[in-house]
Protein backbone atom coordinates (compact mmCIF):
# COMPACT_ATOMS: atom_id res chain seq x y z
CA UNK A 1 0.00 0.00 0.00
CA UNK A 2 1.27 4.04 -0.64
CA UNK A 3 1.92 5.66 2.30
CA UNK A 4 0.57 9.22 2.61
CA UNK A 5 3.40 10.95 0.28
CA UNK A 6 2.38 8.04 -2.29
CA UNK A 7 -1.16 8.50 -2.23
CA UNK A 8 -0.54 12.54 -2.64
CA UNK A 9 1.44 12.41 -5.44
CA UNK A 10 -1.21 9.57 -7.59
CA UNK A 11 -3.83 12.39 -6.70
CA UNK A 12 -1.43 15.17 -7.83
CA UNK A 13 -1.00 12.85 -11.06
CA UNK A 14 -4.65 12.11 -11.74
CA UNK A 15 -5.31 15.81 -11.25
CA UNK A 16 -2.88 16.69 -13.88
CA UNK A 17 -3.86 13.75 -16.37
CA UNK A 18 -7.38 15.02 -16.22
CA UNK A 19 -6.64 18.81 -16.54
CA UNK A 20 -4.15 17.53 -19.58
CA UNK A 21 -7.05 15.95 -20.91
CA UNK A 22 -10.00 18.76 -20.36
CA UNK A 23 -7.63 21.06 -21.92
CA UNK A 24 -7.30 19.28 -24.96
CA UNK A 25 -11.04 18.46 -25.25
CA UNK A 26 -11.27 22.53 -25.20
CA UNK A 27 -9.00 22.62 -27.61
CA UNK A 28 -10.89 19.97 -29.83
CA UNK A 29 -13.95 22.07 -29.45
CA UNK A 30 -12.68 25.21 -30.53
CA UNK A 31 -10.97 24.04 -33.30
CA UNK A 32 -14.49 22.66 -34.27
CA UNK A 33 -16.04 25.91 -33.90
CA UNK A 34 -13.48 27.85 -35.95
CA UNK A 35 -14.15 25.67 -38.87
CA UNK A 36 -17.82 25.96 -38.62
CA UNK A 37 -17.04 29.65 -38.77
CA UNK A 38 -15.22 29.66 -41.72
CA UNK A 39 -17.95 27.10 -43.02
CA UNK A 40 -20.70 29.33 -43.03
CA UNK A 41 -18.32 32.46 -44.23
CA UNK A 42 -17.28 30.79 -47.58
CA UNK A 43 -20.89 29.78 -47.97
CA UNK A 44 -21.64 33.37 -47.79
CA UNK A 45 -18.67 33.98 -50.32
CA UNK A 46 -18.90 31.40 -52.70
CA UNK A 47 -22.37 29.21 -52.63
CA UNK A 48 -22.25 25.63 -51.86
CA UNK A 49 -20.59 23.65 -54.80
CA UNK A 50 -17.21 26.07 -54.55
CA UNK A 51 -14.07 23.47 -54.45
CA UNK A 52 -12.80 25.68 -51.16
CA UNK A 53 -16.50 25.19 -49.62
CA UNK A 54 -16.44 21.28 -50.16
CA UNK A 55 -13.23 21.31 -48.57
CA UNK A 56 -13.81 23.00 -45.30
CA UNK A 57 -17.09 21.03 -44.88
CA UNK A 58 -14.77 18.13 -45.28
CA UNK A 59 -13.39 19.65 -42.12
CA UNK A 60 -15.86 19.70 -39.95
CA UNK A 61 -17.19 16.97 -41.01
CA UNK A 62 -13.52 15.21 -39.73
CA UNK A 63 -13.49 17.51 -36.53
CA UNK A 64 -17.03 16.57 -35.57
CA UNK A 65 -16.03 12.76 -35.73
CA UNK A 66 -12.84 13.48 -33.70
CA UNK A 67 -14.65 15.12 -30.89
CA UNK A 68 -17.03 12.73 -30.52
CA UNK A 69 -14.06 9.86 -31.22
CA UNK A 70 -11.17 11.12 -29.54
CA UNK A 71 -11.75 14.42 -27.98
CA UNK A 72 -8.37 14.60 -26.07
CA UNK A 73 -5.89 13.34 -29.04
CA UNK A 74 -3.35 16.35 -29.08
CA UNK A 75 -4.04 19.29 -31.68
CA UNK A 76 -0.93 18.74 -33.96
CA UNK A 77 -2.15 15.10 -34.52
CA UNK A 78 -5.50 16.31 -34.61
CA UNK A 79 -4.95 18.48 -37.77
CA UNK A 80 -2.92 16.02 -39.20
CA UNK A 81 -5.85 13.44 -39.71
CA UNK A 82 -8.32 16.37 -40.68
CA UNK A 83 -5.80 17.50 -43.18
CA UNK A 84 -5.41 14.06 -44.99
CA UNK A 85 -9.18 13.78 -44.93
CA UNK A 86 -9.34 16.65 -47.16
CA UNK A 87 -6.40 15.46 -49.38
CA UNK A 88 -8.05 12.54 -49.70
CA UNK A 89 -11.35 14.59 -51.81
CA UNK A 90 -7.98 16.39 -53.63
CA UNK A 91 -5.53 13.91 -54.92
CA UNK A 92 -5.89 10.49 -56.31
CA UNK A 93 -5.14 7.18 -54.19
CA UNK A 94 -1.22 7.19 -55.24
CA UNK A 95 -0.64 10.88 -55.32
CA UNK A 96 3.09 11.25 -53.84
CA UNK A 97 1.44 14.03 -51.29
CA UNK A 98 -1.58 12.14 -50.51
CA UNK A 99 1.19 9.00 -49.79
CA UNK A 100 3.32 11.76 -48.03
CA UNK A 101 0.74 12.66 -45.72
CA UNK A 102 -0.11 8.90 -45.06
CA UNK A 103 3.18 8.46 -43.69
CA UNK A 104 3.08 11.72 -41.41
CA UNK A 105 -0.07 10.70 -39.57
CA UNK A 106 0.69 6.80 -39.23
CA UNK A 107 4.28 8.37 -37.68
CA UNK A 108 2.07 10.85 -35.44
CA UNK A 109 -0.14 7.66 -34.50
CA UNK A 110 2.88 5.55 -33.15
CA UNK A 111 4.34 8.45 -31.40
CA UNK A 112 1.00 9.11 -29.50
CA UNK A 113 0.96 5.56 -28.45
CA UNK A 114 4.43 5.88 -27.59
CA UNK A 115 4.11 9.21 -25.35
CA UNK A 116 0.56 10.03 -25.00
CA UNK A 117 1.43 13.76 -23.88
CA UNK A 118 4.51 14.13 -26.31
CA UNK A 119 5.52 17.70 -26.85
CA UNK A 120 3.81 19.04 -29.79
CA UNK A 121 6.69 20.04 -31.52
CA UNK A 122 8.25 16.84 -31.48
CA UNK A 123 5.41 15.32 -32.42
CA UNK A 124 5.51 17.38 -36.06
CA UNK A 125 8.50 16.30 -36.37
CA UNK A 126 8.20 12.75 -36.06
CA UNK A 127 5.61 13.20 -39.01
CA UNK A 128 7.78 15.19 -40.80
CA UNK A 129 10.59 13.03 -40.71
CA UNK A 130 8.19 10.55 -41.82
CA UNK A 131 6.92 12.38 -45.09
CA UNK A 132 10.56 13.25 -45.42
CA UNK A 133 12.01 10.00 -45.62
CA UNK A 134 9.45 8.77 -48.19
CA UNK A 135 9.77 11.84 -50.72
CA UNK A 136 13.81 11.92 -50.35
CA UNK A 137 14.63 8.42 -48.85
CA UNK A 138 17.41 7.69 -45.82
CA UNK A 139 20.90 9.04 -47.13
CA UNK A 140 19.51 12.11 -48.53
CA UNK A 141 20.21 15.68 -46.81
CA UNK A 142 17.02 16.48 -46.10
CA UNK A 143 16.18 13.30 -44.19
CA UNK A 144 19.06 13.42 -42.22
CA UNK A 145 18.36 17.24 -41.03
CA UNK A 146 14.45 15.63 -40.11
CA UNK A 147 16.57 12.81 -37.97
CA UNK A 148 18.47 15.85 -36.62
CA UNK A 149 16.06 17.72 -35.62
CA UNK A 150 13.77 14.94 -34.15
CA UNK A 151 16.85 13.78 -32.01
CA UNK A 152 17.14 16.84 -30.93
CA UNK A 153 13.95 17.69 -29.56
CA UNK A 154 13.76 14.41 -27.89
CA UNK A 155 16.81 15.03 -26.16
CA UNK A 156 15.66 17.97 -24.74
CA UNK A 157 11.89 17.89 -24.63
CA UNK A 158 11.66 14.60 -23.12
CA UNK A 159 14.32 15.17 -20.65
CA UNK A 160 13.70 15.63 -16.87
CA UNK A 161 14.02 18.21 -15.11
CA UNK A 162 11.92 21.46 -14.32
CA UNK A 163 13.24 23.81 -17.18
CA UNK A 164 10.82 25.79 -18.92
CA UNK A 165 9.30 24.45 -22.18
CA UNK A 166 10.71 27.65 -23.87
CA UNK A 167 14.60 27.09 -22.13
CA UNK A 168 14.54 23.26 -23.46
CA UNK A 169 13.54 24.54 -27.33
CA UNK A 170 16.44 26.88 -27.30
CA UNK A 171 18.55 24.46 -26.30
CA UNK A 172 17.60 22.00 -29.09
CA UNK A 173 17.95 24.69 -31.47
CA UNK A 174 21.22 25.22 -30.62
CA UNK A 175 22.42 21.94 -30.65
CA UNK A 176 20.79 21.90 -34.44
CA UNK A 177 22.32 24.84 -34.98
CA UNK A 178 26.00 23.83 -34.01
CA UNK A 179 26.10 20.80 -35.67
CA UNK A 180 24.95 22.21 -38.85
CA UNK A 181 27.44 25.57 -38.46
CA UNK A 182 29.83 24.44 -35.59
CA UNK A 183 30.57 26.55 -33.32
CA UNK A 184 31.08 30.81 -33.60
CA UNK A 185 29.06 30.87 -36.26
CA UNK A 186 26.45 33.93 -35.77
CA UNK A 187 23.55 32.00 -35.30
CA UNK A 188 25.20 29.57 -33.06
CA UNK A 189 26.24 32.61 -31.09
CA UNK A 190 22.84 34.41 -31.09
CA UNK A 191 21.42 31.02 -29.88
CA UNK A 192 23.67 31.20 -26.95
CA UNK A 193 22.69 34.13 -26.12
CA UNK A 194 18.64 33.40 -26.04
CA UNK A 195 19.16 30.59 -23.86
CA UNK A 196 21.58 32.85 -21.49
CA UNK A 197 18.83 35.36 -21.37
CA UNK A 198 15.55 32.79 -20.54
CA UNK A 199 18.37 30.79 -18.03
CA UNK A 200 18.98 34.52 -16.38
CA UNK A 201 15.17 34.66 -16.55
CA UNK A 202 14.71 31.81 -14.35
């Protein structure tokens, strides 16, 4: 059995898990109502058989099935899957950014089963790296940069430690930032001096 501390800190936890969660059912609902604003605007605009209109009705329709599906899935993964519903009314089956954007939400998927509360940035660019890889394949530049940039994120995202969310990004983007310009370069240097500033902040 917990003692005392023990049971304090599951209530602290549950606390937080469900204010994680109402927060991103919020989120899921607003998002919803912006796109049933901009619904009923390009209706006004354009009638109702305008490409753009068909589209964002596409939208909501996605974002209604969400909220009622998985209300507290996080926003970036959230406008993933509404955004390849819509490609999917755009492009034909084997279109290389229909396939593209496949690949980014699948990634997104794992990743969410991986870390349900992953950082939203790294979450984007898990799915990027994803899309990446396919378009480009392993050895190429680009896909290596993606690999870069998702290690570094995870390494300082995911760390522990009571940092701010703002103080761990700098840091990642100056470890990008190094290894692509080593060090002195100007915008290794300016990155040193953001994370001096939000570390004097503390």
């Amino acid at each position: 059995m917990p003692g005392r501390r023990g049971i304090c800190l599951l209530a602290l936890a549950a606390i937080l898990t469900g204010s994680l969660a109402a927060a991103a059912t919020s989120d899921a609902a607003a998002d919803l109502a912006a796109a049933r604003t901009e619904l009923a605007r390009l209706q006004e605009r354009y009638g109702d058989r305008h490409p753009k209109l068909i589209e964002q009705q596409v939208r909501v329709d996605e974002l209604e099935q969400l909220a009622r599906t998985a209300p507290t899935e996080p926003a970036e993964f959230r406008a993933a899957r509404v955004e390849l519903a819509v490609m999917l009314t755009r492009y034909a089956e084997n279109h290389p950014k229909l396939r593209e954007q496949f690949a980014r939400v699948q990634a997104m998927e794992e990743q969410v089963k991986l870390v349900p509360d992953m950082p939203g940035e790294l979450l984007v660019a898990h799915g990027d790296l994803a899309a990446v890889n396919l378009r480009y394949g392993e050895k190429n530049p680009r896909t290596l940069a993606a690999q870069a940039h998702v290690a570094a994120l995870a390494k300082y995202l995911l760390a522990p430690g009571d940092e701010s969310h703002e103080l761990r990004l700098a840091r990642a983007v100056r470890e990008e930032l190094l290894g692509r310009y080593g060090a002195g370069h100007p915008k290794v240097v300016e990155a040193d001096k953001k994370i001096a500033a939000l570390e004097a902040a503390k």
